[in-house]
PDB file of N, CA and C in Angstrom:
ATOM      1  N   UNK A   1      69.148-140.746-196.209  1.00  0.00           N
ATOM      2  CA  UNK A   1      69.122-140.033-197.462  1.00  0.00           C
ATOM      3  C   UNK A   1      69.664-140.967-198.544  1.00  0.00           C
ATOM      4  N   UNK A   2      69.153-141.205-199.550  1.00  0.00           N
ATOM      5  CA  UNK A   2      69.245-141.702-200.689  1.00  0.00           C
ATOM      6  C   UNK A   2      70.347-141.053-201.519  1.00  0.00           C
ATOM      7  N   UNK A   3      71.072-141.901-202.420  1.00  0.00           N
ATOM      8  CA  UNK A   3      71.798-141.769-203.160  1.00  0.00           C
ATOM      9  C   UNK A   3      71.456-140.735-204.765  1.00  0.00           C
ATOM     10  N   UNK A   4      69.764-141.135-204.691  1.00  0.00           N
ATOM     11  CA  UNK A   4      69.070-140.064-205.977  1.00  0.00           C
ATOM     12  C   UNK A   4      68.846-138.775-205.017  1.00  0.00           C
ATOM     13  N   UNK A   5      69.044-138.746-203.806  1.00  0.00           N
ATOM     14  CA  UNK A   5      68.674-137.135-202.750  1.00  0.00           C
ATOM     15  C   UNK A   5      70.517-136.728-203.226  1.00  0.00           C
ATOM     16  N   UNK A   6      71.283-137.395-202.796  1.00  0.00           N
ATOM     17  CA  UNK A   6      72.548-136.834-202.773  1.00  0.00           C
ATOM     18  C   UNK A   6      72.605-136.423-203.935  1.00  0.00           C
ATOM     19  N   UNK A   7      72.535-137.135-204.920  1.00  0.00           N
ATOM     20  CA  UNK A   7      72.636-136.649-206.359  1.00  0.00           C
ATOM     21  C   UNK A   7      72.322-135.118-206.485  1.00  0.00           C
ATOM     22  N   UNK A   8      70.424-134.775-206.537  1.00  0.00           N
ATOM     23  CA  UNK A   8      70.029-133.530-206.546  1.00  0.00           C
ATOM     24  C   UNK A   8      70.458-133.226-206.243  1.00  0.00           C
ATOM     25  N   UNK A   9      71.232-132.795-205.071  1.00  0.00           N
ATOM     26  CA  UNK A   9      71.537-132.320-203.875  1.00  0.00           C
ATOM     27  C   UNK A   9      72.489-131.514-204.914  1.00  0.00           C
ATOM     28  N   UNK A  10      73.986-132.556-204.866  1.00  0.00           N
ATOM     29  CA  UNK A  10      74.541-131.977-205.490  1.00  0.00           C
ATOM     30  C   UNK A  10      74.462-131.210-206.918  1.00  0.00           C
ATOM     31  N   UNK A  11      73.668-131.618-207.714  1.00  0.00           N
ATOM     32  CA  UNK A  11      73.115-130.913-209.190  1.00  0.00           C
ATOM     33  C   UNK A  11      72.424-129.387-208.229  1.00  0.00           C
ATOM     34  N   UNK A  12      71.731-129.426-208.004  1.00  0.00           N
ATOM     35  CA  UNK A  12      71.422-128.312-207.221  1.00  0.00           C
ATOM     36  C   UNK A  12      72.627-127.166-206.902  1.00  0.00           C
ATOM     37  N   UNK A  13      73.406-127.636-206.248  1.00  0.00           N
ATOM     38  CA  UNK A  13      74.788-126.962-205.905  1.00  0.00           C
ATOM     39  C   UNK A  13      75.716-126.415-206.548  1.00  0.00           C
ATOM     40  N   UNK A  14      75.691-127.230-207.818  1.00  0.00           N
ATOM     41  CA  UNK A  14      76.419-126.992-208.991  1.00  0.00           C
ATOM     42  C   UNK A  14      75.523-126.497-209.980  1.00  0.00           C
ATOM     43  N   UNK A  15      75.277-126.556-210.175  1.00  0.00           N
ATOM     44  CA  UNK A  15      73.471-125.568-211.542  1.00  0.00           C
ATOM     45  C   UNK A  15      73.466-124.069-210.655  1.00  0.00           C
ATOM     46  N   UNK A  16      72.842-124.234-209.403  1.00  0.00           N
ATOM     47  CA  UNK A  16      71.596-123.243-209.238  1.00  0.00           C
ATOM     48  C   UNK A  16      72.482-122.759-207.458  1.00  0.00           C
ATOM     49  N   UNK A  17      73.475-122.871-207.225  1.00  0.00           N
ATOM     50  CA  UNK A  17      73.891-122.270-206.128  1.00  0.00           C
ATOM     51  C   UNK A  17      73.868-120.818-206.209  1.00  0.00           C
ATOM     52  N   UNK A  18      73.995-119.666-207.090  1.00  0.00           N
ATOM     53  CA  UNK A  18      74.588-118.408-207.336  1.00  0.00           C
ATOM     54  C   UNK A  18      72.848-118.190-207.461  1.00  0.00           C
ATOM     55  N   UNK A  19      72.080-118.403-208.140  1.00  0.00           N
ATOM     56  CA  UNK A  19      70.587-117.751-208.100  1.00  0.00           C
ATOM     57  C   UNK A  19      70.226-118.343-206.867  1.00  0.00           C
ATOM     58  N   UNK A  20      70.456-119.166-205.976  1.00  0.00           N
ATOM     59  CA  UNK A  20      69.665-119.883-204.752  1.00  0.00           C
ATOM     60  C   UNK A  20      70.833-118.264-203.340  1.00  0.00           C
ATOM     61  N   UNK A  21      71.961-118.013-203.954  1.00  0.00           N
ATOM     62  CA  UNK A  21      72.404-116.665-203.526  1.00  0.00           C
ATOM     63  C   UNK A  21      71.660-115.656-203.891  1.00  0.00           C
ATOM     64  N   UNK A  22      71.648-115.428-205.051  1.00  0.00           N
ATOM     65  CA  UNK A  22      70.409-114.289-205.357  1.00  0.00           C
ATOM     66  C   UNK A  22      69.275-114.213-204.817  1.00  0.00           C
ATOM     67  N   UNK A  23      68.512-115.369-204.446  1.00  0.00           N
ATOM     68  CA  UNK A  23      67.304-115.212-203.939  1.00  0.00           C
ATOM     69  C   UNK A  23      67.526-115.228-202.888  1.00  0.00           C
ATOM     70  N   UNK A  24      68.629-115.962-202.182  1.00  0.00           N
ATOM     71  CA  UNK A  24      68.648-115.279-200.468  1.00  0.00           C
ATOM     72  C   UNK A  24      68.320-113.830-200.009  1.00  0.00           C
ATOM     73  N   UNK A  25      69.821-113.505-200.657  1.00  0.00           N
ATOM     74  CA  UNK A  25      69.931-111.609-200.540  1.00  0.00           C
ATOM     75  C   UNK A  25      68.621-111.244-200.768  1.00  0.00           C
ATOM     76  N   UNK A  26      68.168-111.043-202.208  1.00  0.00           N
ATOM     77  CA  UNK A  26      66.799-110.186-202.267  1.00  0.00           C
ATOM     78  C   UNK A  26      65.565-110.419-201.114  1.00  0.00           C
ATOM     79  N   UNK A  27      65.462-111.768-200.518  1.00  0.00           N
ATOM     80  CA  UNK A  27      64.818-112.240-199.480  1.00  0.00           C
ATOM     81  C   UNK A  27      65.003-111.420-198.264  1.00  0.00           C
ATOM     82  N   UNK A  28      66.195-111.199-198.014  1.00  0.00           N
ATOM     83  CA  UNK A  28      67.039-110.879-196.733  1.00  0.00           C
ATOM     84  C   UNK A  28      66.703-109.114-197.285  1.00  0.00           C
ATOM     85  N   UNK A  29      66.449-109.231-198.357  1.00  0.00           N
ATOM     86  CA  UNK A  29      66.387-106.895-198.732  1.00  0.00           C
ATOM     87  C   UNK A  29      65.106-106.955-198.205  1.00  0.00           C
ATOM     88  N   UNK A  30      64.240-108.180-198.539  1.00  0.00           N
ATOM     89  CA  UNK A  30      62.827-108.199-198.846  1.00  0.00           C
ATOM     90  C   UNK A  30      62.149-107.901-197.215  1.00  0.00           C
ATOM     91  N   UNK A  31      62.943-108.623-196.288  1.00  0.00           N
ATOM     92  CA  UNK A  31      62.684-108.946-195.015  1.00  0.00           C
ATOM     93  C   UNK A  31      62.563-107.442-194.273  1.00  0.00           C
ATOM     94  N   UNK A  32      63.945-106.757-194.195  1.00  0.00           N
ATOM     95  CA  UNK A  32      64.049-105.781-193.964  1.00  0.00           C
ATOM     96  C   UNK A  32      63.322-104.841-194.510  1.00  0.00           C
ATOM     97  N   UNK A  33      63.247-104.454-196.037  1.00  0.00           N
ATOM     98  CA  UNK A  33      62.073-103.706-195.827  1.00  0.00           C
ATOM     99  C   UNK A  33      60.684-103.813-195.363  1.00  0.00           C
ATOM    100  N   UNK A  34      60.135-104.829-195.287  1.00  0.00           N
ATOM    101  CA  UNK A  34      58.812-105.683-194.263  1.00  0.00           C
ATOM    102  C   UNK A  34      59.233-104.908-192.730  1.00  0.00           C
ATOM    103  N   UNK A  35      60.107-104.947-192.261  1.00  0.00           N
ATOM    104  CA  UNK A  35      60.571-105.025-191.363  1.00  0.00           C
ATOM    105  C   UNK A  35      60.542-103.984-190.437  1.00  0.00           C
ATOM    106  N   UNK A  36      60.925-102.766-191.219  1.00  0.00           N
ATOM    107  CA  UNK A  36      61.217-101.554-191.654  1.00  0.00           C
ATOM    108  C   UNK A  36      59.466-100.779-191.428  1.00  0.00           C
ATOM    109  N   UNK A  37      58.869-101.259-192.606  1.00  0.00           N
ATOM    110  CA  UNK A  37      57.670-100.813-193.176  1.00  0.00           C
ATOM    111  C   UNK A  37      57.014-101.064-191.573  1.00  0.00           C
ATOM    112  N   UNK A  38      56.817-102.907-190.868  1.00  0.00           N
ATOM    113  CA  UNK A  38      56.336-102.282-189.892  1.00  0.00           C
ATOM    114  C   UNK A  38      56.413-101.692-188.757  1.00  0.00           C
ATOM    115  N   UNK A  39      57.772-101.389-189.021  1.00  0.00           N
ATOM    116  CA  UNK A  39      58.090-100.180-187.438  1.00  0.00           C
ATOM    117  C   UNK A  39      57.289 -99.251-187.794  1.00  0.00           C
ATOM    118  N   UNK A  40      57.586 -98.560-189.397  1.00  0.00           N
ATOM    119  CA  UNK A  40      56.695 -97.193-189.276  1.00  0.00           C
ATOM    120  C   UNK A  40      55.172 -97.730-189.413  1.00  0.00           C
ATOM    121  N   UNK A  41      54.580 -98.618-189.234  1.00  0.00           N
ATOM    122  CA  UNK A  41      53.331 -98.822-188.959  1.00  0.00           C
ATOM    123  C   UNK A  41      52.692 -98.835-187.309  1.00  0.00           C
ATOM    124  N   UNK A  42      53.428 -98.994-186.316  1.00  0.00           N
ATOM    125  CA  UNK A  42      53.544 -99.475-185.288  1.00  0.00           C
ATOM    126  C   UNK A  42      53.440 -97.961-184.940  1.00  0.00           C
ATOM    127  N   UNK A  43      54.757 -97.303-185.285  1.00  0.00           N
ATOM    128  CA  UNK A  43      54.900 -95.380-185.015  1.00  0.00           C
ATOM    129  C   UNK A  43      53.302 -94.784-185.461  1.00  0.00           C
ATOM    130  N   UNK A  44      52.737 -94.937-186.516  1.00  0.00           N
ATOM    131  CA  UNK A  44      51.681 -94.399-187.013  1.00  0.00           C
ATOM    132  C   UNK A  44      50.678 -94.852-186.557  1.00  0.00           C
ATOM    133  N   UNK A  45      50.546 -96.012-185.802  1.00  0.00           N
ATOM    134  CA  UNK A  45      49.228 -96.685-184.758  1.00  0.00           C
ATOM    135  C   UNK A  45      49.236 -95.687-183.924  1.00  0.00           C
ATOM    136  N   UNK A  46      50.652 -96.090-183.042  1.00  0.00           N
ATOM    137  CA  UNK A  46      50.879 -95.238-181.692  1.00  0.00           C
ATOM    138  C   UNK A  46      50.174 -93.832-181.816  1.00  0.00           C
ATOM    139  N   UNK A  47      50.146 -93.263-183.141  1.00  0.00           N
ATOM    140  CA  UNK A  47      50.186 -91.284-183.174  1.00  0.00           C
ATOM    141  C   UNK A  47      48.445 -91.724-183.445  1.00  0.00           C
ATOM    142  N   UNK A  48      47.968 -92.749-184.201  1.00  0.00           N
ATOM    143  CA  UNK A  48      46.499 -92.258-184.494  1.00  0.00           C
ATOM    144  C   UNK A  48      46.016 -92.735-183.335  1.00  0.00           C
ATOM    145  N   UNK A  49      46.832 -93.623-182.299  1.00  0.00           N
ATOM    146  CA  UNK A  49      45.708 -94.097-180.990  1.00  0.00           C
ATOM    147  C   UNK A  49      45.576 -92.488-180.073  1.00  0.00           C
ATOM    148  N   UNK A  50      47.563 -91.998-180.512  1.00  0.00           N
ATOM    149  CA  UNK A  50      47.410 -90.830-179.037  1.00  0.00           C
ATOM    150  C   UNK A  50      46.223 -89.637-179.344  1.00  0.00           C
ATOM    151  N   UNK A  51      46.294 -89.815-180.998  1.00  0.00           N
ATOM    152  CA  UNK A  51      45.229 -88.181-181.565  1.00  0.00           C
ATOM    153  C   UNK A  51      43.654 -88.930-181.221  1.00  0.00           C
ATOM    154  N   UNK A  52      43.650 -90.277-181.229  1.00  0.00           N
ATOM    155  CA  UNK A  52      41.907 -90.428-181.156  1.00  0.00           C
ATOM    156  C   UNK A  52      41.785 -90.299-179.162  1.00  0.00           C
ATOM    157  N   UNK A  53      42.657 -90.595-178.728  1.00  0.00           N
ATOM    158  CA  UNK A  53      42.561 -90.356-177.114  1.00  0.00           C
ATOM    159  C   UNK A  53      42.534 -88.533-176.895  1.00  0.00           C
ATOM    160  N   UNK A  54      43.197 -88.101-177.786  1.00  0.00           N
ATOM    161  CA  UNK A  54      42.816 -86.728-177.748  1.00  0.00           C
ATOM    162  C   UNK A  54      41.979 -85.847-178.034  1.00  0.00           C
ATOM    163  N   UNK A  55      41.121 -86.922-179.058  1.00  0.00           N
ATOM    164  CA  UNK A  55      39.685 -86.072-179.963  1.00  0.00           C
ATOM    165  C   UNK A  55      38.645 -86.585-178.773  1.00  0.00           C
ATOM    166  N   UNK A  56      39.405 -87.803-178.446  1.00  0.00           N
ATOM    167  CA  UNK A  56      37.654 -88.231-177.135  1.00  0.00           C
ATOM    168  C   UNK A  56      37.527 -87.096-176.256  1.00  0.00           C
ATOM    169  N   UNK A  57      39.470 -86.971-175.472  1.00  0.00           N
ATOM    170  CA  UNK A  57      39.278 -85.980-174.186  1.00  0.00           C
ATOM    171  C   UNK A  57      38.403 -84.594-174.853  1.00  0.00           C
ATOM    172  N   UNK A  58      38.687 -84.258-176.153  1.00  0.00           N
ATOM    173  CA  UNK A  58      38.351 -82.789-176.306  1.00  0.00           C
ATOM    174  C   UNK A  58      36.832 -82.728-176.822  1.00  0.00           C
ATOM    175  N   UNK A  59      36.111 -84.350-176.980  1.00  0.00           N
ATOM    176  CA  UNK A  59      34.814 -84.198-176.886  1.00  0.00           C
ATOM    177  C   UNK A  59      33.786 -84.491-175.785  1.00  0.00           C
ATOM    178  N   UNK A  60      34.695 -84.882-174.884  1.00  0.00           N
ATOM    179  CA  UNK A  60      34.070 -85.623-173.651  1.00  0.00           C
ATOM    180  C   UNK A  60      33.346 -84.183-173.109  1.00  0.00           C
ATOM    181  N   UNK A  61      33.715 -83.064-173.092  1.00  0.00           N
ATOM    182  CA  UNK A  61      33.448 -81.735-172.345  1.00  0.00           C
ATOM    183  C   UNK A  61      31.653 -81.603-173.121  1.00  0.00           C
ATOM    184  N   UNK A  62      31.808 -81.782-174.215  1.00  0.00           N
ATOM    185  CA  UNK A  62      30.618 -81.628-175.723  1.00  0.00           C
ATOM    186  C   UNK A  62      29.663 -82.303-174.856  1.00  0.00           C
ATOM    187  N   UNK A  63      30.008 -84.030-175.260  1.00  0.00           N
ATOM    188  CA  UNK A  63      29.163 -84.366-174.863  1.00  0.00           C
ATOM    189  C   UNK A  63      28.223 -84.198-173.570  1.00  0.00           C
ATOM    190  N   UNK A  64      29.052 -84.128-172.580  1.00  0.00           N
ATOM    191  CA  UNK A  64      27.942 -83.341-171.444  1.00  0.00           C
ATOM    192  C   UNK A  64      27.328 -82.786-171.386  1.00  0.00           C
ATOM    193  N   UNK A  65      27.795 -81.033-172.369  1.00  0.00           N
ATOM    194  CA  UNK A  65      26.948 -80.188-172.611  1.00  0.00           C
ATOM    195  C   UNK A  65      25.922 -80.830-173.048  1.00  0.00           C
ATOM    196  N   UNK A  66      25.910 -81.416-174.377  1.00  0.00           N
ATOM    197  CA  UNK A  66      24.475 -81.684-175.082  1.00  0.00           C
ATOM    198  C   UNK A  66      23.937 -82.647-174.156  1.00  0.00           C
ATOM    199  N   UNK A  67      24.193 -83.743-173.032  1.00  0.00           N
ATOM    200  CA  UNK A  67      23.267 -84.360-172.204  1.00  0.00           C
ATOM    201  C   UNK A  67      22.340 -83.331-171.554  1.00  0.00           C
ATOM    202  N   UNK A  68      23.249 -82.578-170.771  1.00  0.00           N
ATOM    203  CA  UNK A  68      22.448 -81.828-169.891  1.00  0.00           C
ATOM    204  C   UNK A  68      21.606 -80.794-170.590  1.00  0.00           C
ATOM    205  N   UNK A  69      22.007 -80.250-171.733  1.00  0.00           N
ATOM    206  CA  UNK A  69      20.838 -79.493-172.477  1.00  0.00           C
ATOM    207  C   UNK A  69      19.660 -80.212-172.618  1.00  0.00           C
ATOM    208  N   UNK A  70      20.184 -81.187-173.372  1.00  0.00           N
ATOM    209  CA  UNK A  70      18.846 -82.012-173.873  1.00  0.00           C
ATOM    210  C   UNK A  70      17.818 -82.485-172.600  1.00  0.00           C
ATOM    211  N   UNK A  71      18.598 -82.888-171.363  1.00  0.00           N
ATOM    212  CA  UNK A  71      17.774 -82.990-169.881  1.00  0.00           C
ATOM    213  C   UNK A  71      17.505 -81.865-169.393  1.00  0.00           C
ATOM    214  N   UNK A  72      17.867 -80.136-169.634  1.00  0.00           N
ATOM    215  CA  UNK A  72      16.956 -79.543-169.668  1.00  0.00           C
ATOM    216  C   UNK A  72      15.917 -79.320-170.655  1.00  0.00           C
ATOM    217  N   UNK A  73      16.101 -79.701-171.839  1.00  0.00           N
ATOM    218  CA  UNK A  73      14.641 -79.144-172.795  1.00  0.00           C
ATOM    219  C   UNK A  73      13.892 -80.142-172.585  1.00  0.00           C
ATOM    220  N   UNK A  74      14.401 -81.600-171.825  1.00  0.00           N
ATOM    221  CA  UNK A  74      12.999 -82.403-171.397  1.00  0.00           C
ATOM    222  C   UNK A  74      12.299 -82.018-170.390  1.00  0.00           C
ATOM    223  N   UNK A  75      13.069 -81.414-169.695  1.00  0.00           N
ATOM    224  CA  UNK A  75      11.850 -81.101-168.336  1.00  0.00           C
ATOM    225  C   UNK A  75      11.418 -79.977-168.390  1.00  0.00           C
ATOM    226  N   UNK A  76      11.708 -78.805-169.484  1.00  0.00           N
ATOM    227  CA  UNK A  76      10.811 -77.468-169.669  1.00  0.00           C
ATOM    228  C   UNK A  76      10.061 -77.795-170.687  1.00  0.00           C
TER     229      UNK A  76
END
């Protein structure tokens, strides 16, 4: 590391340490709500996978009916 890196380095530290804090935190709020948001996305997969496994079971009965109708109105 260079003596013009140390420099920034330190100007950096001394200028902009307290907003380079600010933008941590809000980062670290930012994260968590991301975070947050996709648990309840994950919860709301889970419920629309269990209701579409439940609309199949409660059409699976349907569909038979209408096979076998329709394979009787082909052969009368």
């Amino acid at each position: 590391m260079s003596a013009s890196h140390l420099n920034n380095i330190l100007e950096i530290a001394n200028n902009d340490l307290l907003s380079i804090e600010e933008r941590f935190k809000r980062l670290r709020t930012d994260a968590s709500i991301l975070q947050s948001q996709k648990h309840t996305c994950k919860r709301n997969l889970y419920q629309l996978n269990n209701q579409i496994a439940s609309k199949a079971k409660l059409l699976n009965p349907c569909r038979i009916f209408c096979r076998r109708d329709k394979e009787r109105s082909i052969h009368f």
